[in-house]
PDB file of N, CA and C in Angstrom:
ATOM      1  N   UNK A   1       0.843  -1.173   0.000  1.00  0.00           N
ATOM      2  CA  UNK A   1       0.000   0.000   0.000  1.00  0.00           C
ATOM      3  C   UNK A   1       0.892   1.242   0.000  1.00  0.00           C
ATOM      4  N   UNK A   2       0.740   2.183  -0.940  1.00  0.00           N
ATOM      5  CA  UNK A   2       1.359   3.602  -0.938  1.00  0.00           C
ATOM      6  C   UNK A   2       1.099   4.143   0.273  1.00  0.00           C
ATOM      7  N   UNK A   3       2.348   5.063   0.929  1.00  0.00           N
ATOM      8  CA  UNK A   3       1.875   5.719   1.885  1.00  0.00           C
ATOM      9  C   UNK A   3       1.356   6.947   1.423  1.00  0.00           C
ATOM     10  N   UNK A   4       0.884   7.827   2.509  1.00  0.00           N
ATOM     11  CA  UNK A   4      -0.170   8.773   2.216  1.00  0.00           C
ATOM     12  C   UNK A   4       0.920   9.936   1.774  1.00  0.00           C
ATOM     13  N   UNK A   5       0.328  10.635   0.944  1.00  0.00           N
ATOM     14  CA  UNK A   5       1.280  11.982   0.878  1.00  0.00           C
ATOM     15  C   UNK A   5       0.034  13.237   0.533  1.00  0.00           C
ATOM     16  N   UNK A   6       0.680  14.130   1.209  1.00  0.00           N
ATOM     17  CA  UNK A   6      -0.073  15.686   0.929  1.00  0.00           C
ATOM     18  C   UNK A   6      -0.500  15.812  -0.332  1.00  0.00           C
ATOM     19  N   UNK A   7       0.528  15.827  -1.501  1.00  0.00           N
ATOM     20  CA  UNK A   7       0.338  15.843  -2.773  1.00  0.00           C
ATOM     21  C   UNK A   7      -1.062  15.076  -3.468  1.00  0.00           C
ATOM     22  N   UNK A   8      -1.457  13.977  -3.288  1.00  0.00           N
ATOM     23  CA  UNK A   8      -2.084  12.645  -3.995  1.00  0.00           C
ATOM     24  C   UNK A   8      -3.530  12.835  -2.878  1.00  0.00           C
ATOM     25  N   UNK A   9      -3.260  12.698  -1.448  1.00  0.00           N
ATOM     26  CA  UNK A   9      -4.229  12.827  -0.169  1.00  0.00           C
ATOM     27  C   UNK A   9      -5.036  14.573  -0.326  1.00  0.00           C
ATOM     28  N   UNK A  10      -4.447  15.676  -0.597  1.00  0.00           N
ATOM     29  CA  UNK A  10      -5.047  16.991  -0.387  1.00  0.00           C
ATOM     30  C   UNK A  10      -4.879  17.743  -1.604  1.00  0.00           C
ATOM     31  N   UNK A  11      -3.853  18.354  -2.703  1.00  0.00           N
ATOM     32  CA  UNK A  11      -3.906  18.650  -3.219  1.00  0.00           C
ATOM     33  C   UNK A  11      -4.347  18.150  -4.482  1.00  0.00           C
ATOM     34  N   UNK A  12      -4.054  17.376  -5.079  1.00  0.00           N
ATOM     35  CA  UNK A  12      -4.936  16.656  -6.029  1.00  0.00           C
ATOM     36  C   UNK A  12      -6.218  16.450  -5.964  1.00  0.00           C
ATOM     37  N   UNK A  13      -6.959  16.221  -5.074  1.00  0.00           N
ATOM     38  CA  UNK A  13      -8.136  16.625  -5.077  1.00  0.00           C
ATOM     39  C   UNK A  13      -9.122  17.612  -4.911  1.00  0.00           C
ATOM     40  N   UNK A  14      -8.206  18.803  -4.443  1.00  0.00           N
ATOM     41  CA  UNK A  14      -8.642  19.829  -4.540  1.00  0.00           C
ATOM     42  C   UNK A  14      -8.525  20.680  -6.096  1.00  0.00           C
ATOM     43  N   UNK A  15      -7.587  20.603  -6.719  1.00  0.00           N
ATOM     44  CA  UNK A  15      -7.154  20.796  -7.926  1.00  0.00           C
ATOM     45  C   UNK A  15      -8.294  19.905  -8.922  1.00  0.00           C
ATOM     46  N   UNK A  16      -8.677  18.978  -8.578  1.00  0.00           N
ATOM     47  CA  UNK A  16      -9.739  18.249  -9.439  1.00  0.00           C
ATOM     48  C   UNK A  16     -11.453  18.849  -9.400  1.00  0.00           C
ATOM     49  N   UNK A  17     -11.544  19.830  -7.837  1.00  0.00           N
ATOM     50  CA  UNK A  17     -12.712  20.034  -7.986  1.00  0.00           C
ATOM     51  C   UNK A  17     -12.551  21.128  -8.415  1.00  0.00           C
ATOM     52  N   UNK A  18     -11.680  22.106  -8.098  1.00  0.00           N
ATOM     53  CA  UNK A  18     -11.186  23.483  -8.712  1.00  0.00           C
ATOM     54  C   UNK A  18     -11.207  23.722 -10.634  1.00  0.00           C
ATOM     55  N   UNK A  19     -10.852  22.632 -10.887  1.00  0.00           N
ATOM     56  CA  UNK A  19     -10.853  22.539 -12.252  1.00  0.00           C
ATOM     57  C   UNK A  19     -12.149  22.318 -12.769  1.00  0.00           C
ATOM     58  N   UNK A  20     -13.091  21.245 -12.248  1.00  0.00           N
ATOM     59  CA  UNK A  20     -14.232  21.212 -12.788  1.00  0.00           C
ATOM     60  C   UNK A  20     -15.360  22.479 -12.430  1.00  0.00           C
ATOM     61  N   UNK A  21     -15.169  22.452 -11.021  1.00  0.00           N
ATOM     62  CA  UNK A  21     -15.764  24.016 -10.846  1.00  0.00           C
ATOM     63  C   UNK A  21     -15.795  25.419 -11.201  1.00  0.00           C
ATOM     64  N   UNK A  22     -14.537  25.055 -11.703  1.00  0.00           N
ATOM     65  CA  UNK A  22     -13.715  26.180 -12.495  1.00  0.00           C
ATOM     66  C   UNK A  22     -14.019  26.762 -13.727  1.00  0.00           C
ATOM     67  N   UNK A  23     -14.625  25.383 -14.059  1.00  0.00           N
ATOM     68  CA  UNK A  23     -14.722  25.529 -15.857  1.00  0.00           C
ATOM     69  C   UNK A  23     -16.614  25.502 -15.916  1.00  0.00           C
ATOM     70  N   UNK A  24     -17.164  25.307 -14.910  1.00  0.00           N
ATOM     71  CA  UNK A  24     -18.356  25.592 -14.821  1.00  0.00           C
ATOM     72  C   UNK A  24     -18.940  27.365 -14.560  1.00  0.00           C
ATOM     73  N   UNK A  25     -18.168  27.593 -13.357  1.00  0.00           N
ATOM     74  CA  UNK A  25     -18.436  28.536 -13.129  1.00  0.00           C
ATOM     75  C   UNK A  25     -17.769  29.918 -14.288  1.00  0.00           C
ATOM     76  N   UNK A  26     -16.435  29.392 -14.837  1.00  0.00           N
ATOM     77  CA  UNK A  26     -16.294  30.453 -16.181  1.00  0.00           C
ATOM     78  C   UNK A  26     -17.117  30.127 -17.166  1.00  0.00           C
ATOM     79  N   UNK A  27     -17.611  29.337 -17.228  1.00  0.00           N
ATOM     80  CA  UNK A  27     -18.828  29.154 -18.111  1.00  0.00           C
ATOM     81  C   UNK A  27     -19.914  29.860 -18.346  1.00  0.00           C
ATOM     82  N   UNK A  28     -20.381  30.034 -16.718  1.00  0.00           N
ATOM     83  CA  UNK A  28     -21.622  30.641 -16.771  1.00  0.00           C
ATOM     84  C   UNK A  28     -21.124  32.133 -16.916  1.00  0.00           C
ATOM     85  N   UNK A  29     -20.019  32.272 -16.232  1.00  0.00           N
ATOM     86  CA  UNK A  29     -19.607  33.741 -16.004  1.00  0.00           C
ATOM     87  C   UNK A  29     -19.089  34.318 -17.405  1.00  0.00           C
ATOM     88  N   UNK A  30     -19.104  33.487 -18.548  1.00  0.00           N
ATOM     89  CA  UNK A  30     -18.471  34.242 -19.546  1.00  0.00           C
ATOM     90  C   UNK A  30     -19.841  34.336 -20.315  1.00  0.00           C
ATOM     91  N   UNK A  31     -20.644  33.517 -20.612  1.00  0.00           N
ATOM     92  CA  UNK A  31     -21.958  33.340 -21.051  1.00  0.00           C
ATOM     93  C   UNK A  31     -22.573  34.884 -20.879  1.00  0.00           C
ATOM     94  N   UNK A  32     -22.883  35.173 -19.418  1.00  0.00           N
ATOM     95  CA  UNK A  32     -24.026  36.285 -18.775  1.00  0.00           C
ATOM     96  C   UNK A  32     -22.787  37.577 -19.650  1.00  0.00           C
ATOM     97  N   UNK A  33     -21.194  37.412 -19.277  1.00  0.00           N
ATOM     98  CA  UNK A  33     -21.154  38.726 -19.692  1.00  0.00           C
ATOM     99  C   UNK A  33     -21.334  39.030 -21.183  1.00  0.00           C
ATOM    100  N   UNK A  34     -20.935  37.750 -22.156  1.00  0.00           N
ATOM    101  CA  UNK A  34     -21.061  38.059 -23.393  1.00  0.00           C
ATOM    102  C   UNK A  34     -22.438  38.446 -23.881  1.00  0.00           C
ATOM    103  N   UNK A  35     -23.442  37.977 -23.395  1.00  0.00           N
ATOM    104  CA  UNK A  35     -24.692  38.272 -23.746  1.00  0.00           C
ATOM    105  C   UNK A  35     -25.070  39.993 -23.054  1.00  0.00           C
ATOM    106  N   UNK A  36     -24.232  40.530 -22.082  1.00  0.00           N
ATOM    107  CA  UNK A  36     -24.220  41.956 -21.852  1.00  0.00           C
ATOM    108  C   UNK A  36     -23.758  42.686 -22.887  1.00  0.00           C
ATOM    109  N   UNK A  37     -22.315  41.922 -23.223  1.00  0.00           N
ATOM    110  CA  UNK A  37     -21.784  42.806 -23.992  1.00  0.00           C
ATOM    111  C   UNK A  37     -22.341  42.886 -25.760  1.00  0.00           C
ATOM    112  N   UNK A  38     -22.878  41.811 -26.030  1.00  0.00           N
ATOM    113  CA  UNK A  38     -23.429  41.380 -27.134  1.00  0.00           C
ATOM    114  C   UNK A  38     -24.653  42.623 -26.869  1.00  0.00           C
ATOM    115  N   UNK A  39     -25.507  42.753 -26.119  1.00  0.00           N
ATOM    116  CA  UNK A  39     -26.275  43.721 -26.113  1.00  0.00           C
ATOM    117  C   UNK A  39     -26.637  45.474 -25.943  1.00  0.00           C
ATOM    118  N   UNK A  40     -25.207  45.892 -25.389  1.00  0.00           N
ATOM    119  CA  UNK A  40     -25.020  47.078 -25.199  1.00  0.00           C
ATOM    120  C   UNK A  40     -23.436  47.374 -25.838  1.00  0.00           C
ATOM    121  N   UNK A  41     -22.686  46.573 -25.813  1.00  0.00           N
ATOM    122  CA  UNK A  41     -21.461  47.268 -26.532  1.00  0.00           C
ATOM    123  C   UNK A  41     -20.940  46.270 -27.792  1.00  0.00           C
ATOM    124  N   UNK A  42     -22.187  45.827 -28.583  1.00  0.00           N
ATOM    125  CA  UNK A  42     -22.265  44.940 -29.568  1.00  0.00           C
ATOM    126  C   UNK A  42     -20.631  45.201 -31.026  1.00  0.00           C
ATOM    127  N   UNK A  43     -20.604  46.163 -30.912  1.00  0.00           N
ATOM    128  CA  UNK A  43     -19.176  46.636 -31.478  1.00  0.00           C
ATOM    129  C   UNK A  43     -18.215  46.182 -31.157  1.00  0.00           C
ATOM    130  N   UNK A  44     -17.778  45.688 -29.846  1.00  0.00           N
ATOM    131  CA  UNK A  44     -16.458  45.303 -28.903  1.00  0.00           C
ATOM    132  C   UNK A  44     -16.327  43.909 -29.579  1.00  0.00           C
ATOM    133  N   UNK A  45     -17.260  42.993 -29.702  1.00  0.00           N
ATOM    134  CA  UNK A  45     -17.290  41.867 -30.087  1.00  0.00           C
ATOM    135  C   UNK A  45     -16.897  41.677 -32.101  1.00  0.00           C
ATOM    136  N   UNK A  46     -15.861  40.471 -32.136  1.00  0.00           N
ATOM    137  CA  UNK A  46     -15.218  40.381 -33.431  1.00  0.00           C
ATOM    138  C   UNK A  46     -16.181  39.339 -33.780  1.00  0.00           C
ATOM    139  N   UNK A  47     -17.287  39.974 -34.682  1.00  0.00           N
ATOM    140  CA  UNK A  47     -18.077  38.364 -35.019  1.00  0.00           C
ATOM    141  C   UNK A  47     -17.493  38.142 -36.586  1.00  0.00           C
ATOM    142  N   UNK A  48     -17.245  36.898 -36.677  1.00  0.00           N
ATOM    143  CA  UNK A  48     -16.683  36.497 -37.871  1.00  0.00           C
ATOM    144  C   UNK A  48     -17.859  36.239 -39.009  1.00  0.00           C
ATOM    145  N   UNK A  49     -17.504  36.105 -39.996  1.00  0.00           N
ATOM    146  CA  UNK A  49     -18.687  36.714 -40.958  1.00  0.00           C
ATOM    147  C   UNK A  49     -18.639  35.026 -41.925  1.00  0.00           C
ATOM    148  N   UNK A  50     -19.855  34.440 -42.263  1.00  0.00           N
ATOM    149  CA  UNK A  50     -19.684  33.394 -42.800  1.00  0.00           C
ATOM    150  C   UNK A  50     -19.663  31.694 -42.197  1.00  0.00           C
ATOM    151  N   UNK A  51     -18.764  32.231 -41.056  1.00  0.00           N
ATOM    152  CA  UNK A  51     -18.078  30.685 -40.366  1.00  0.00           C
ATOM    153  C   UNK A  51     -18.933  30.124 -39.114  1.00  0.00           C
ATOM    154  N   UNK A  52     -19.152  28.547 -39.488  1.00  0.00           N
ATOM    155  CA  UNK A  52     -20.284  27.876 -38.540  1.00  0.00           C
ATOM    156  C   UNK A  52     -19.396  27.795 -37.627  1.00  0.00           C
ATOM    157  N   UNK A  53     -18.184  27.046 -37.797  1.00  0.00           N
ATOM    158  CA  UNK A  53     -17.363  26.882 -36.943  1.00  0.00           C
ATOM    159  C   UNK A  53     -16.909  27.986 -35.822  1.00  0.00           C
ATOM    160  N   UNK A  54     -16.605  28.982 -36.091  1.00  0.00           N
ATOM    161  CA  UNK A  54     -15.895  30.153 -35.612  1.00  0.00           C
ATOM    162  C   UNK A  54     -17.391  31.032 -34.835  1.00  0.00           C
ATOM    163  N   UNK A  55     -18.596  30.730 -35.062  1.00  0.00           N
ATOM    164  CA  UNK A  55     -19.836  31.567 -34.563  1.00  0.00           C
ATOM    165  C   UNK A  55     -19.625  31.366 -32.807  1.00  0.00           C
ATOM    166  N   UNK A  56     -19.357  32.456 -32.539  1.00  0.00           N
ATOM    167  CA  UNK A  56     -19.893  32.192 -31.213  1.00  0.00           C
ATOM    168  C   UNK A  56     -20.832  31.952 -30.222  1.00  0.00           C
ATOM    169  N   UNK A  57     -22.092  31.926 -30.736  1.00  0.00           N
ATOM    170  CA  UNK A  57     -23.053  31.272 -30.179  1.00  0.00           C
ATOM    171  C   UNK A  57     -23.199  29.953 -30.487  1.00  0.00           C
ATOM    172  N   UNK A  58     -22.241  29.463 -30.924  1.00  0.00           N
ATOM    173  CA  UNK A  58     -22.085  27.796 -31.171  1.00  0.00           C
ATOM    174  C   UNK A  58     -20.850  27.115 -29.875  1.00  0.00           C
ATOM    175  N   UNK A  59     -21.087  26.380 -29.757  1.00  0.00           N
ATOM    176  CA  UNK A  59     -20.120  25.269 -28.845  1.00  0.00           C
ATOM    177  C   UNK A  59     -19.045  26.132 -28.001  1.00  0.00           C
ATOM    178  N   UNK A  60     -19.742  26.942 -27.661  1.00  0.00           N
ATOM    179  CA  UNK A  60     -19.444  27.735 -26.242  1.00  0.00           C
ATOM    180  C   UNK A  60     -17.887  28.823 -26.658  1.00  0.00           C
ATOM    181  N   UNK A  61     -17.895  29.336 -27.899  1.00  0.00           N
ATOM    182  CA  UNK A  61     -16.975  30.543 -28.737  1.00  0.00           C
ATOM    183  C   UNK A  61     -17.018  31.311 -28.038  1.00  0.00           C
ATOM    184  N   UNK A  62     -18.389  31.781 -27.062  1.00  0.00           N
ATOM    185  CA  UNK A  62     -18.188  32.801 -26.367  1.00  0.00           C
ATOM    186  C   UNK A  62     -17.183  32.986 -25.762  1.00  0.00           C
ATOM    187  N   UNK A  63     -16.906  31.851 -24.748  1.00  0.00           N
ATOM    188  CA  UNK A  63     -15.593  32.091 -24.097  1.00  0.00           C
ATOM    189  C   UNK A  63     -14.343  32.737 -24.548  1.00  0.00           C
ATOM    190  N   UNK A  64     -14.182  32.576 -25.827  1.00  0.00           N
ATOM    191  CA  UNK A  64     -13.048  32.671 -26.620  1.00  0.00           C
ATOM    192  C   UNK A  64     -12.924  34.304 -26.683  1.00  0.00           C
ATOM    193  N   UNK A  65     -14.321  34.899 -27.148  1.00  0.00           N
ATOM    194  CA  UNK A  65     -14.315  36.086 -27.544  1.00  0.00           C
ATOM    195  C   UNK A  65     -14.340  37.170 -25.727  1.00  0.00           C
ATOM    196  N   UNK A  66     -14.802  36.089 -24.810  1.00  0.00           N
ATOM    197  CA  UNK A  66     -15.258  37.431 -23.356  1.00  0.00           C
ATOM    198  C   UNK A  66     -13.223  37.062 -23.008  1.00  0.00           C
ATOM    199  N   UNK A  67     -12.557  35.757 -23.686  1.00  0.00           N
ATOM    200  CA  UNK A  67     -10.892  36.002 -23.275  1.00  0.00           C
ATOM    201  C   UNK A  67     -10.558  36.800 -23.580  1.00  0.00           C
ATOM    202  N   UNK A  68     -10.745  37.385 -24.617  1.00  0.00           N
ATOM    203  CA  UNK A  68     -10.141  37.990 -26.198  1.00  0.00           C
ATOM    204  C   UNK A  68     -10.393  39.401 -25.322  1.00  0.00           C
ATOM    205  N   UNK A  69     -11.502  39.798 -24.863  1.00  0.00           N
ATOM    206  CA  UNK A  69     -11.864  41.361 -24.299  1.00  0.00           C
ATOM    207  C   UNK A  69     -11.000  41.229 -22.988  1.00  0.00           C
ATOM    208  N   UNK A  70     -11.091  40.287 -22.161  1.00  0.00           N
ATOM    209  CA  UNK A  70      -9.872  40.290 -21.382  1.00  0.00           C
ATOM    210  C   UNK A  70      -8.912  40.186 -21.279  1.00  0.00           C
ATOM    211  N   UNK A  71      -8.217  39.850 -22.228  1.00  0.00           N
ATOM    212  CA  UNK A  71      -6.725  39.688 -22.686  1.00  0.00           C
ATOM    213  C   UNK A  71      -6.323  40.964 -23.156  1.00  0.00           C
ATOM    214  N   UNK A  72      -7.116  41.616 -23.948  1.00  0.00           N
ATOM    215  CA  UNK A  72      -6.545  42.597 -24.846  1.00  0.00           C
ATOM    216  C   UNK A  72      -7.212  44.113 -23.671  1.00  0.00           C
ATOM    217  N   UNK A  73      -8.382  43.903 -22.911  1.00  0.00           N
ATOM    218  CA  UNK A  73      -8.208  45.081 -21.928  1.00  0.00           C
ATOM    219  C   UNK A  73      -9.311  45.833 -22.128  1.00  0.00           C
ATOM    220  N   UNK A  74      -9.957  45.850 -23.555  1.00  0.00           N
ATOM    221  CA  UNK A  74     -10.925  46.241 -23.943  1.00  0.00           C
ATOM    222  C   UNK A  74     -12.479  46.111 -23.187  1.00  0.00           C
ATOM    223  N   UNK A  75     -12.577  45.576 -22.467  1.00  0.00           N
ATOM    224  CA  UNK A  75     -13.645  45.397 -21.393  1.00  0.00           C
ATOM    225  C   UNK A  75     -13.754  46.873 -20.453  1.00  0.00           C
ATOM    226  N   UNK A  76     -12.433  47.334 -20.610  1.00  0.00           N
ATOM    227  CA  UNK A  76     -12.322  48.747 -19.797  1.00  0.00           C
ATOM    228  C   UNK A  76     -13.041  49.932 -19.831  1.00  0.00           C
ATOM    229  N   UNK A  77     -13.670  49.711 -21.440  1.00  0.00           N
ATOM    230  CA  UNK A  77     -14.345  50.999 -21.875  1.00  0.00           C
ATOM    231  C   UNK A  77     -15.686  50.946 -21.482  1.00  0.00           C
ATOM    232  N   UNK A  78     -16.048  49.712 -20.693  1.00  0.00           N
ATOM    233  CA  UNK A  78     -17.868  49.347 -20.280  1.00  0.00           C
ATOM    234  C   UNK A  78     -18.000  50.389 -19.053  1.00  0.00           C
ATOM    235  N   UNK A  79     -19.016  51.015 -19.154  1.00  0.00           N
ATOM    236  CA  UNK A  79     -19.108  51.911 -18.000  1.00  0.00           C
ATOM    237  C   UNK A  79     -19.632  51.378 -16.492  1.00  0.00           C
ATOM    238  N   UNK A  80     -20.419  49.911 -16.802  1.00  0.00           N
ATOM    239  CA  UNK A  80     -20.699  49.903 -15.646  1.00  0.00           C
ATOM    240  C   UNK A  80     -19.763  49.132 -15.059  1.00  0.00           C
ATOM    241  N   UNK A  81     -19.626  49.567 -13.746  1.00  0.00           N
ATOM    242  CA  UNK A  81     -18.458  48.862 -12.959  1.00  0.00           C
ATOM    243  C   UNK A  81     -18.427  47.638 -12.409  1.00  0.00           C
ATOM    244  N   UNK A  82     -19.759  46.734 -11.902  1.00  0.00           N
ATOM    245  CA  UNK A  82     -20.215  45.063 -11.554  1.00  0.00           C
ATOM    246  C   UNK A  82     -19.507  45.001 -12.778  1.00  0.00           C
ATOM    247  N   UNK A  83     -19.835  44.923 -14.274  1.00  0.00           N
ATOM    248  CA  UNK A  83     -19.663  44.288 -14.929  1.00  0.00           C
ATOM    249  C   UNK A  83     -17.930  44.104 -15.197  1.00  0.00           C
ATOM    250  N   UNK A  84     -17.321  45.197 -15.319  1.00  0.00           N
ATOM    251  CA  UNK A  84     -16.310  45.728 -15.757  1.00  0.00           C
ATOM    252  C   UNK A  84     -15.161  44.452 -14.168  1.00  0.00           C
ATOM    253  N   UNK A  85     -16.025  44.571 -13.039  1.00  0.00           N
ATOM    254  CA  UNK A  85     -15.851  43.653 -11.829  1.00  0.00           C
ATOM    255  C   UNK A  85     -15.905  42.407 -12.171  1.00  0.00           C
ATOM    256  N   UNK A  86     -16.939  41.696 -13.049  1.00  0.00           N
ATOM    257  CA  UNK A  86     -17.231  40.444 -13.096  1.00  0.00           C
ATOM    258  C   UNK A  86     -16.277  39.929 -14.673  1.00  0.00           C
ATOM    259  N   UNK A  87     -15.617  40.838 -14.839  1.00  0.00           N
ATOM    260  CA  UNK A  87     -14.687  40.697 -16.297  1.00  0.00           C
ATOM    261  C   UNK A  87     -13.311  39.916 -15.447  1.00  0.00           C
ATOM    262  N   UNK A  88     -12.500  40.647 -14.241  1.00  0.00           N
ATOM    263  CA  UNK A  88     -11.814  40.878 -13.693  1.00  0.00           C
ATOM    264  C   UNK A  88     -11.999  39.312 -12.843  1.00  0.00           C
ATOM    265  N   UNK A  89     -13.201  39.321 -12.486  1.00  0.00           N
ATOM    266  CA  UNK A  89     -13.479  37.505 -11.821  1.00  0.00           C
ATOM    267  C   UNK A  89     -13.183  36.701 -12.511  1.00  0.00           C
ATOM    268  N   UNK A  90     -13.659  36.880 -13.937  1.00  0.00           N
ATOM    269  CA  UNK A  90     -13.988  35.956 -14.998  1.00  0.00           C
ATOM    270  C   UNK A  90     -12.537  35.186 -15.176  1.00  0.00           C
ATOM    271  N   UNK A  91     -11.413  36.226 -15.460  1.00  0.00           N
ATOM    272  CA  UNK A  91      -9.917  36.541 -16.131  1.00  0.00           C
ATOM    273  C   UNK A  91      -9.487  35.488 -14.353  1.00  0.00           C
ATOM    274  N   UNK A  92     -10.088  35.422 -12.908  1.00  0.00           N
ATOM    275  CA  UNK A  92      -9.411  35.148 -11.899  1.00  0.00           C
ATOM    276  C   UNK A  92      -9.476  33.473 -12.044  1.00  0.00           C
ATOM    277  N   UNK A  93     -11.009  33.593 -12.290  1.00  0.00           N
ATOM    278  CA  UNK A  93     -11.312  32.029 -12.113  1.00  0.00           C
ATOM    279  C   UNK A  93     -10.847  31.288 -13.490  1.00  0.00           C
ATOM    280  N   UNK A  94     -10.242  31.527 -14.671  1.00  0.00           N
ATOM    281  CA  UNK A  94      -9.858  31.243 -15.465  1.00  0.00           C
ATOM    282  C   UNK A  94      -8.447  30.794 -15.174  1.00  0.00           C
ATOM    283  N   UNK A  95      -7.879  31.838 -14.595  1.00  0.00           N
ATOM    284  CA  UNK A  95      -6.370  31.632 -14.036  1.00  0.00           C
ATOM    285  C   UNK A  95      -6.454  30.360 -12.938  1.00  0.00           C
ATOM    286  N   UNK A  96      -7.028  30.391 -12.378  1.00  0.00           N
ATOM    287  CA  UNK A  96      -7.575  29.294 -11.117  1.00  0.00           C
ATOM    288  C   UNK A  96      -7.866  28.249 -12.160  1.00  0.00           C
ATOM    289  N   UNK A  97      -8.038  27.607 -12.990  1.00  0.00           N
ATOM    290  CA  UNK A  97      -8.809  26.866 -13.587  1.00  0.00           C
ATOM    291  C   UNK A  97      -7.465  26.094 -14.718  1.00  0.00           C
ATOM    292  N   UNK A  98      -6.853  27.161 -15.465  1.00  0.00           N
ATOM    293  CA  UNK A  98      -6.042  26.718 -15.629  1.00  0.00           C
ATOM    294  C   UNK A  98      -4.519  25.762 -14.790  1.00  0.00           C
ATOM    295  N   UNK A  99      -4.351  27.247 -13.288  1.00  0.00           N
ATOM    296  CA  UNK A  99      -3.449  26.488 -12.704  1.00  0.00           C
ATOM    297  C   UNK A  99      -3.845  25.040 -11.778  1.00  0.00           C
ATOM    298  N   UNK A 100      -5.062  24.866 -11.803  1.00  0.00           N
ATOM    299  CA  UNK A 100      -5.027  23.783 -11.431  1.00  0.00           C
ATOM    300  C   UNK A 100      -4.971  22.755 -12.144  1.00  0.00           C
ATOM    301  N   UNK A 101      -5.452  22.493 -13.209  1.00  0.00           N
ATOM    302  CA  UNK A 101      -5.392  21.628 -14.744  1.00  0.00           C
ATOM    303  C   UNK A 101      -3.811  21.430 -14.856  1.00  0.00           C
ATOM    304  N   UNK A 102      -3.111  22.394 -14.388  1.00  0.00           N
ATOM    305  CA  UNK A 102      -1.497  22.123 -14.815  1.00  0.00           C
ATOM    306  C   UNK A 102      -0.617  21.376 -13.475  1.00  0.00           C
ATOM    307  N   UNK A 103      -1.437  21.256 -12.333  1.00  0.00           N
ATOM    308  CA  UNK A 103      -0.892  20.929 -11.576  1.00  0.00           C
ATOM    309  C   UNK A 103      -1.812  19.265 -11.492  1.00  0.00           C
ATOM    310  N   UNK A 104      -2.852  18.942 -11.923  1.00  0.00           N
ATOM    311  CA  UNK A 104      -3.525  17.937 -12.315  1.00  0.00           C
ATOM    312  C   UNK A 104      -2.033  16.902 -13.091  1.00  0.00           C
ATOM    313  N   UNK A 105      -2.053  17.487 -14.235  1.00  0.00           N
ATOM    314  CA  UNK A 105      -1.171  17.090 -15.793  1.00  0.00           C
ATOM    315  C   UNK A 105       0.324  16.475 -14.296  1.00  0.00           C
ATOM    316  N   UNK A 106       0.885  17.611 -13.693  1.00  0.00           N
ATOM    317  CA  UNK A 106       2.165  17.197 -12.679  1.00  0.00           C
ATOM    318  C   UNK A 106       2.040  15.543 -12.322  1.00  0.00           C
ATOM    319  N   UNK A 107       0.736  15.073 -12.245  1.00  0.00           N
ATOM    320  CA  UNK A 107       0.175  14.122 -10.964  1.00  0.00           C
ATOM    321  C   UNK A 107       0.600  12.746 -11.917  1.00  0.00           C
ATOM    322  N   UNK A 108       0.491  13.149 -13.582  1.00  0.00           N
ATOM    323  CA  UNK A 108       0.865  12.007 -14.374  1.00  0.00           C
ATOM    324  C   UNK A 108       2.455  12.474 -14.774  1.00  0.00           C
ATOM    325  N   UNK A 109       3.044  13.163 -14.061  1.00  0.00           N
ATOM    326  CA  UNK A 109       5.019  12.713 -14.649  1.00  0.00           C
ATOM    327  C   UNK A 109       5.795  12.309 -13.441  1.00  0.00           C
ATOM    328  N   UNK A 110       6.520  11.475 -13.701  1.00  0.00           N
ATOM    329  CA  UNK A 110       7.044  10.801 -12.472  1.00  0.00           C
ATOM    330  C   UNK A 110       8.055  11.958 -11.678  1.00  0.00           C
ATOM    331  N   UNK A 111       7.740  11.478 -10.629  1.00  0.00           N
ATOM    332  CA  UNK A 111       8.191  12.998  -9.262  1.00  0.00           C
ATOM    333  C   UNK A 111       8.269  12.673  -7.603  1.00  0.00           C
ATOM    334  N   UNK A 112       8.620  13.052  -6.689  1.00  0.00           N
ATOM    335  CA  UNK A 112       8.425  12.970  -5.533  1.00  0.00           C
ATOM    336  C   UNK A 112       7.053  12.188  -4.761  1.00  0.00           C
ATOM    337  N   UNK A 113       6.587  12.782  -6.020  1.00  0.00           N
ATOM    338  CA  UNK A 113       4.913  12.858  -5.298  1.00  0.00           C
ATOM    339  C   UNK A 113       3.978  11.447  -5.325  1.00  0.00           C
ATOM    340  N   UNK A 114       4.693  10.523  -5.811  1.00  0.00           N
ATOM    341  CA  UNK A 114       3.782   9.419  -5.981  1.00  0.00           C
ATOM    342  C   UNK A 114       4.549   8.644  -5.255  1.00  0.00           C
TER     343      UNK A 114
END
């Protein structure tokens, strides 16, 4: 029987719910803002012209495009401030979401930890 370790016993499983929660909750959180921004600052958004693939109201693009306003900063010019707040969450729990997914990936290369 393996003995117990911090790594495999606490962090790994926290990193597993973090990730799925993670990607739920940027889900919803990128969803509500794109459909804000889709409705009042419909300009900010790059809709591609033609492509099923590339539509963002298909197989969850939104995300791609509420990154794209957070990456590049452009979310800044929204006047109201919750929202301009819930951009700033969005960009946190994303970061959260990723670093745990990368510390997931750690759990399969051989290391200390197993």
């Amino acid at each position: 029987m393996a003995q117990p370790g911090v790594f495999l016993d606490v962090i790994l499983p926290i990193c597993i719910v973090t990730g799925l929660a993670g990607f739920l909750l940027y889900a919803l959180v990128s969803r509500l803002l794109y459909d804000y921004v889709d409705e009042h600052y419909n300009d900010m958004l790059d809709k591609p012209k033609g492509s099923l693939y590339a539509d963002p109201e298909e197989l969850g693009a939104y995300m791609g495009s509420i990154w794209l306003l957070t990456r590049t900063g452009r979310f800044r010019r929204i006047l109201s401030r919750p929202v301009r707040v819930l951009f700033w969450l969005n960009g946190l729990i994303g970061a959260l979401m990723v670093g745990s997914t990368l510390i997931i990936c750690l759990a399969f290369l051989p290391g200390p930890w197993h």
